[in-house]
N, C-alpha and C. Protein backbone atom coordinates (compact mmCIF):
# COMPACT_ATOMS: atom_id res chain seq x y z
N UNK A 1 134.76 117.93 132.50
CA UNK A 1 135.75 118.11 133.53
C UNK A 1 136.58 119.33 133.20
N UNK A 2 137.06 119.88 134.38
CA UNK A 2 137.94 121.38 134.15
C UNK A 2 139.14 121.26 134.93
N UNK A 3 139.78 121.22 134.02
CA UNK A 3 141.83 120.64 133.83
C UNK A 3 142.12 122.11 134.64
N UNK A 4 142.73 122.41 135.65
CA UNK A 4 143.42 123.78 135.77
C UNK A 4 144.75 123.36 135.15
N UNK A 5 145.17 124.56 134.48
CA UNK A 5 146.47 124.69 133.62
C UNK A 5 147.27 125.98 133.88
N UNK A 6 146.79 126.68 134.84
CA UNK A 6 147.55 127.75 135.62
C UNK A 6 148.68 127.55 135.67
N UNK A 7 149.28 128.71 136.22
CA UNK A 7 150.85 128.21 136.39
C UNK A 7 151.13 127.48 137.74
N UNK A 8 150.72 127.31 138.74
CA UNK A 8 150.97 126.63 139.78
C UNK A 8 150.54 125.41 139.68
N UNK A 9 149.44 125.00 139.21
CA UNK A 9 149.21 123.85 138.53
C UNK A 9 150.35 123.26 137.51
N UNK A 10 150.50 124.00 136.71
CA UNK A 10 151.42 123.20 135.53
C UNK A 10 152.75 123.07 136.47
N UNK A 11 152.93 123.86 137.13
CA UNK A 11 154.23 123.74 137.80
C UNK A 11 154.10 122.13 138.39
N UNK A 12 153.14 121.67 139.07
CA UNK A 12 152.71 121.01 139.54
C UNK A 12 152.42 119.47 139.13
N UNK A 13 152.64 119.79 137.48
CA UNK A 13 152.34 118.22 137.10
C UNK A 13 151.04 118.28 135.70
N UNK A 14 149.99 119.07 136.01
CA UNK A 14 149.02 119.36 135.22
C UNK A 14 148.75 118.62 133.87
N UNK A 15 150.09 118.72 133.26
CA UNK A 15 150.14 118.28 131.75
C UNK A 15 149.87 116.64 131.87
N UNK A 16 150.83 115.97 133.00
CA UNK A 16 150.69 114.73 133.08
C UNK A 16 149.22 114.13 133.69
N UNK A 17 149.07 115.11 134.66
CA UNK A 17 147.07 114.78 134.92
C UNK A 17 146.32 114.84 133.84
N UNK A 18 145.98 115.77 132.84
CA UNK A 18 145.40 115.91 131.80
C UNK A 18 145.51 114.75 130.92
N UNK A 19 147.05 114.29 130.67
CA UNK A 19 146.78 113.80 129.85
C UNK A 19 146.71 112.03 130.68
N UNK A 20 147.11 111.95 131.53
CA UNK A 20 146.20 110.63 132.74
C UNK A 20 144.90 110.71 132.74
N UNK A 21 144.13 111.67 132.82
CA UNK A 21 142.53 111.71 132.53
C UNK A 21 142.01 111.67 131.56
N UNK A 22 142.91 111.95 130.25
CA UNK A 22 142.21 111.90 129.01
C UNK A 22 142.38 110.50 128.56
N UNK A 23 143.74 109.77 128.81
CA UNK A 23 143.70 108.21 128.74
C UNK A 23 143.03 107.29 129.47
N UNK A 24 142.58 107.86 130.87
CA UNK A 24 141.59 106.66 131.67
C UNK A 24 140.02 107.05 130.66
N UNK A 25 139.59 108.05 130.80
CA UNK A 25 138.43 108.48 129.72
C UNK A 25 138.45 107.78 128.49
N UNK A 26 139.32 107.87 128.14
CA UNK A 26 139.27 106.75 126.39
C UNK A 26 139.52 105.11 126.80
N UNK A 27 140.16 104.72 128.05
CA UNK A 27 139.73 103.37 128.16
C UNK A 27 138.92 102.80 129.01
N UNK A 28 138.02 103.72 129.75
CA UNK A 28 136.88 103.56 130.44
C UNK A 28 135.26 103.48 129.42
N UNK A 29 136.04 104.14 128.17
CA UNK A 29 134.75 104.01 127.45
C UNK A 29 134.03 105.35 127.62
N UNK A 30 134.45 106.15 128.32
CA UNK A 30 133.60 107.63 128.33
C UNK A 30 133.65 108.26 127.41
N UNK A 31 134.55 108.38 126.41
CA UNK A 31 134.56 109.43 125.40
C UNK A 31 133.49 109.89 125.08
N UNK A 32 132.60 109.10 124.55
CA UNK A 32 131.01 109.58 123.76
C UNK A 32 130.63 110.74 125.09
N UNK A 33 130.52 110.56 126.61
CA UNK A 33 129.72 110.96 127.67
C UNK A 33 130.60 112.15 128.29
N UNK A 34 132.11 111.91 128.47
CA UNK A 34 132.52 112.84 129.33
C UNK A 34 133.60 113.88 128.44
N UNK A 35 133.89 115.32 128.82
CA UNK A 35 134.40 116.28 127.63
C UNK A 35 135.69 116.62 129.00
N UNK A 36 136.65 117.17 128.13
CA UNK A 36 137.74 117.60 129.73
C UNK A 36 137.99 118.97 128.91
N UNK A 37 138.62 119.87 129.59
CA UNK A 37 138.70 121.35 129.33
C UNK A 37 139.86 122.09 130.16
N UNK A 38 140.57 122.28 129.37
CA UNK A 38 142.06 122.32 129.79
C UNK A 38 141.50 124.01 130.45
N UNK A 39 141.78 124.31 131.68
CA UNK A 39 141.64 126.29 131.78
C UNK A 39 142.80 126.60 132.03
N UNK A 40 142.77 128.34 132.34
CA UNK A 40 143.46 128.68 132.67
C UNK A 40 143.62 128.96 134.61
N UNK A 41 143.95 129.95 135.36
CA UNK A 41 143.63 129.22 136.81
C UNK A 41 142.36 129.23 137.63
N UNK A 42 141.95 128.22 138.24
CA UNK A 42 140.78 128.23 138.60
C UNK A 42 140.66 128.80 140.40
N UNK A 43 141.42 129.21 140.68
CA UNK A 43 142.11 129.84 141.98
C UNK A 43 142.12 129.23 142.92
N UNK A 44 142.50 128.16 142.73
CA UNK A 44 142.81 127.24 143.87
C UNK A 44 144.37 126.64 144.02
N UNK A 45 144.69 127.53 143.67
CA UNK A 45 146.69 127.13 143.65
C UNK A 45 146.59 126.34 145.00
N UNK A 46 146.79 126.68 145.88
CA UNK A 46 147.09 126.08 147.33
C UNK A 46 146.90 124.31 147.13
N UNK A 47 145.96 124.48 146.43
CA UNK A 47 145.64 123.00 145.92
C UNK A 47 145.62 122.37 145.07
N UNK A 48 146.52 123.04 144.46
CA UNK A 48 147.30 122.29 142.91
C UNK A 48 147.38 120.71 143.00
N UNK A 49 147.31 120.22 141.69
CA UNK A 49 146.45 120.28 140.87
C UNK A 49 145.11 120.30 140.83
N UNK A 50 144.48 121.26 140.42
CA UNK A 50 142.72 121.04 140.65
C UNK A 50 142.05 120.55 139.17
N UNK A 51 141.33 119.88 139.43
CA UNK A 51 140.30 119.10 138.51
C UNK A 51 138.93 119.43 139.32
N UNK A 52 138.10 119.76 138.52
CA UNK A 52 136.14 120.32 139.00
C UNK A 52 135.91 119.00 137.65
N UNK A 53 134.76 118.30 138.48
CA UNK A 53 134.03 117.65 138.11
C UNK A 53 132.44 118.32 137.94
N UNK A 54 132.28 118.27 136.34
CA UNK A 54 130.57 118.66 136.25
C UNK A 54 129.82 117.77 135.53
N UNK A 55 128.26 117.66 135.84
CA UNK A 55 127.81 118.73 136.44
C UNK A 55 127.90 118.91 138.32
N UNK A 56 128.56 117.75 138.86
CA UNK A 56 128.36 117.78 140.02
C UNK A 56 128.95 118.65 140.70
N UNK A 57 129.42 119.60 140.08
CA UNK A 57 130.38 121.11 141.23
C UNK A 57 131.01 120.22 142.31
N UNK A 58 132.29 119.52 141.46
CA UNK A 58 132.66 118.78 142.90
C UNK A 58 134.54 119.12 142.34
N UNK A 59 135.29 119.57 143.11
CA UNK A 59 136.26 119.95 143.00
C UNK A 59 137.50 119.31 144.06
N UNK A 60 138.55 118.19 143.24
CA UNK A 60 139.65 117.96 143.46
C UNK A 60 140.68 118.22 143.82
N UNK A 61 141.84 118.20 144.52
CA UNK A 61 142.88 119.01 144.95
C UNK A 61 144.06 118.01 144.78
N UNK A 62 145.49 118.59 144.87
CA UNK A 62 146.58 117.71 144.51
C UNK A 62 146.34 116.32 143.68
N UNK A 63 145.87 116.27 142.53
CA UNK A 63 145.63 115.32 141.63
C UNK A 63 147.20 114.83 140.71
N UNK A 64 147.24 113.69 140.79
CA UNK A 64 147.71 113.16 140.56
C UNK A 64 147.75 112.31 139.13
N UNK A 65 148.80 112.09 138.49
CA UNK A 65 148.25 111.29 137.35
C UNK A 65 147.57 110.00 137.50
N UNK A 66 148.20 109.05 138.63
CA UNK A 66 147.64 107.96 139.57
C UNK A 66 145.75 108.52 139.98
N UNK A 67 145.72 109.63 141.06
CA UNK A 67 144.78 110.30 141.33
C UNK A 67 143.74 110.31 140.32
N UNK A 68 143.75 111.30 139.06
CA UNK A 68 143.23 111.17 137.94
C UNK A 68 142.45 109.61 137.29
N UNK A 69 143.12 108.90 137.50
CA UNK A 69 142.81 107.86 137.06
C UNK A 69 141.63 107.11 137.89
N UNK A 70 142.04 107.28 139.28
CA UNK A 70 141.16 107.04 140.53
C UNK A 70 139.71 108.06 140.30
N UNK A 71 139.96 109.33 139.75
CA UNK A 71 138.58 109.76 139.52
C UNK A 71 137.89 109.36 138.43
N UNK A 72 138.59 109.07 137.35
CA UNK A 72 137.96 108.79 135.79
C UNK A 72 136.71 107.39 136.45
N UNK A 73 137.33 106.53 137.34
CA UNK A 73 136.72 105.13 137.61
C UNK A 73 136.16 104.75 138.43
N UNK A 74 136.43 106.18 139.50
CA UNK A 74 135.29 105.57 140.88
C UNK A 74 134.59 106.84 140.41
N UNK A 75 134.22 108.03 140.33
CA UNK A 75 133.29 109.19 140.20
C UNK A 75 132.50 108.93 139.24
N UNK A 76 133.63 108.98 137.55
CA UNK A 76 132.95 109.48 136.90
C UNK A 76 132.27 107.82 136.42
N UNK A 77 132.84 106.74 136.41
CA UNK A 77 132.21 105.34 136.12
C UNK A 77 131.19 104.88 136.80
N UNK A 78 131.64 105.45 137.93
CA UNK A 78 131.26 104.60 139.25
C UNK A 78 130.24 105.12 140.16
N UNK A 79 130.16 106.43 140.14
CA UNK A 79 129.49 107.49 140.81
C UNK A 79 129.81 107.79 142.58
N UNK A 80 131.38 107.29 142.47
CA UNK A 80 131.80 107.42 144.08
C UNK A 80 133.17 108.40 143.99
N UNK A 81 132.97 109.45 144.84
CA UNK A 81 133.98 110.42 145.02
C UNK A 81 135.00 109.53 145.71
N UNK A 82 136.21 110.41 145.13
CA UNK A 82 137.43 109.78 145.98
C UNK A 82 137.66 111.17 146.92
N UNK A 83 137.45 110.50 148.21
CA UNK A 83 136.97 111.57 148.91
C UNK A 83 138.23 112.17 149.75
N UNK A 84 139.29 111.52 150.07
CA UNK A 84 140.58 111.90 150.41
C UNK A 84 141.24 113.42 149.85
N UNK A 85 140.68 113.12 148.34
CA UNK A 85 141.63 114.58 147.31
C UNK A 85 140.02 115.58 147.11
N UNK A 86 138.99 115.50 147.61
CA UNK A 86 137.76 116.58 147.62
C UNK A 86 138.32 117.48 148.23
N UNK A 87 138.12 118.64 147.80
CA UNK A 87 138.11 119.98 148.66
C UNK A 87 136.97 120.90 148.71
N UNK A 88 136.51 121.10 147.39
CA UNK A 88 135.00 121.52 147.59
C UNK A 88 133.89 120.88 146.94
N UNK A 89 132.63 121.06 147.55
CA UNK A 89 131.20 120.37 147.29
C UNK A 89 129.94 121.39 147.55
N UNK A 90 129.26 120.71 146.80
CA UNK A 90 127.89 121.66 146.45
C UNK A 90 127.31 121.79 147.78
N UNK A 91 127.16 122.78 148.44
CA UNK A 91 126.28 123.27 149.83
C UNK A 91 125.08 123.80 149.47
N UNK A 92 124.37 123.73 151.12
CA UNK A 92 122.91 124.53 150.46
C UNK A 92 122.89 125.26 149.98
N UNK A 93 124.05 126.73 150.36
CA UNK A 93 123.89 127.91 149.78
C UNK A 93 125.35 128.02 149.09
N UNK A 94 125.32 127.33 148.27
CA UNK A 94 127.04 126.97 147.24
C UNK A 94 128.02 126.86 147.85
N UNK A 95 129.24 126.55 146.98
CA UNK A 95 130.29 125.41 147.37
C UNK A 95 130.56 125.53 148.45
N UNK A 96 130.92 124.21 148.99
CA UNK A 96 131.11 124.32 150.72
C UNK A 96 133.09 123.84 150.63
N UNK A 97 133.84 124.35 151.19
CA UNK A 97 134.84 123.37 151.79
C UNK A 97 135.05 122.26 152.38
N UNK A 98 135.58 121.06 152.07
CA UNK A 98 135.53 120.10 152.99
C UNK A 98 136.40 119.28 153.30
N UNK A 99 137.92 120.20 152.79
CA UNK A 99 139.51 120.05 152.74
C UNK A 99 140.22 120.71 152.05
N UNK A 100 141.57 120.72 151.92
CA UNK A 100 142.51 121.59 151.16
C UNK A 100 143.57 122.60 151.94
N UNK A 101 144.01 122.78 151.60
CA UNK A 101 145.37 123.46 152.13
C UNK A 101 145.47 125.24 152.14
N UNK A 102 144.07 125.88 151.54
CA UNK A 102 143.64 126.90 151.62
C UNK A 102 142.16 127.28 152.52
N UNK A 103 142.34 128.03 153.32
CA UNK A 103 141.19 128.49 153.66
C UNK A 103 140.14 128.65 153.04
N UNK A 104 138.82 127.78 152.82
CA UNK A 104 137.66 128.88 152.08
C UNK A 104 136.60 129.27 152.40
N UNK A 105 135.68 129.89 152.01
CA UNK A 105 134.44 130.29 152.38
C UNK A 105 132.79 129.98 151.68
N UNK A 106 131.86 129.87 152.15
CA UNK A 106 130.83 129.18 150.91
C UNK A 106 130.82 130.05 149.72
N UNK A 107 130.78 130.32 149.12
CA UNK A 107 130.03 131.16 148.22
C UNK A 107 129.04 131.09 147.19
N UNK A 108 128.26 132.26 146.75
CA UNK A 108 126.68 132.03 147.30
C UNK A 108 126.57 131.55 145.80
N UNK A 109 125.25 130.72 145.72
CA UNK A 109 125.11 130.57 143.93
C UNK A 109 124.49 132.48 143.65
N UNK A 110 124.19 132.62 142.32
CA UNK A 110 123.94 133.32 141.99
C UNK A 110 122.27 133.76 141.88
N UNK A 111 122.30 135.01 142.18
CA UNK A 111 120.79 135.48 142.89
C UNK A 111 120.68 135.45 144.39
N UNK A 112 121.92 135.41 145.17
CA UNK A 112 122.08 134.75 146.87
C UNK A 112 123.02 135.93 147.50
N UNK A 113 122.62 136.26 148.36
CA UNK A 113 123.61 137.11 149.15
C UNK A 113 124.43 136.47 149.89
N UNK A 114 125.77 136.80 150.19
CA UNK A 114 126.85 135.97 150.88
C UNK A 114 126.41 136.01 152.33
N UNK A 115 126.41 135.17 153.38
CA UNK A 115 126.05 135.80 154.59
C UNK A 115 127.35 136.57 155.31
């Protein structure tokens, strides 16, 4: 998992998500399976706090320490997005938008021209 720790994020709460996801992770039993990774910004301010879930390229918006916890147990336990706080998801031709408070656009995986 990829913690944004930007400044609009941290402004945002960040420290307390991180460390809400690193405590549902240690009492869900994931430790051995799931790794979290504090970054720096992942450019999605508009949608602070962001959390990306991998390998599924699935990306969170306004996360919550509550929130957080809701992903540790329905996604990553459970294999069900909490689909309310999704903003982006894997498209045919890479990440698609599918909420959030910023405009976005697909963009292409790599080896792909943007259309």
């Amino acid at each position: 998992m990829l913690l944004c720790n930007g400044d609009t994020c941290s402004q945002r709460g960040a420290d307390d998500v991180t460390l809400a996801l690193r405590r549902a992770i240690s009492e869900a039993g994931l430790d051995p399976v799931v790794h979290t990774a504090r970054t720096r910004c992942l450019g999605r301010c508009d949608d602070g706090c962001t959390v990306v879930v991998q390998p599924d390229n699935v990306w969170y918006r306004e996360i919550t320490p509550e929130l957080a916890r809701q992903i540790v147990y329905r996604h990553l336990r459970d294999a069900d997005h909490v689909e309310a706080n999704v903003s982006l998801v894997p498209g045919a031709e890479g990440l698609q938008q599918v909420s959030g408070t910023r405009p976005g656009v697909e963009k292409p995986r790599p080896g792909r021209q943007p259309r």
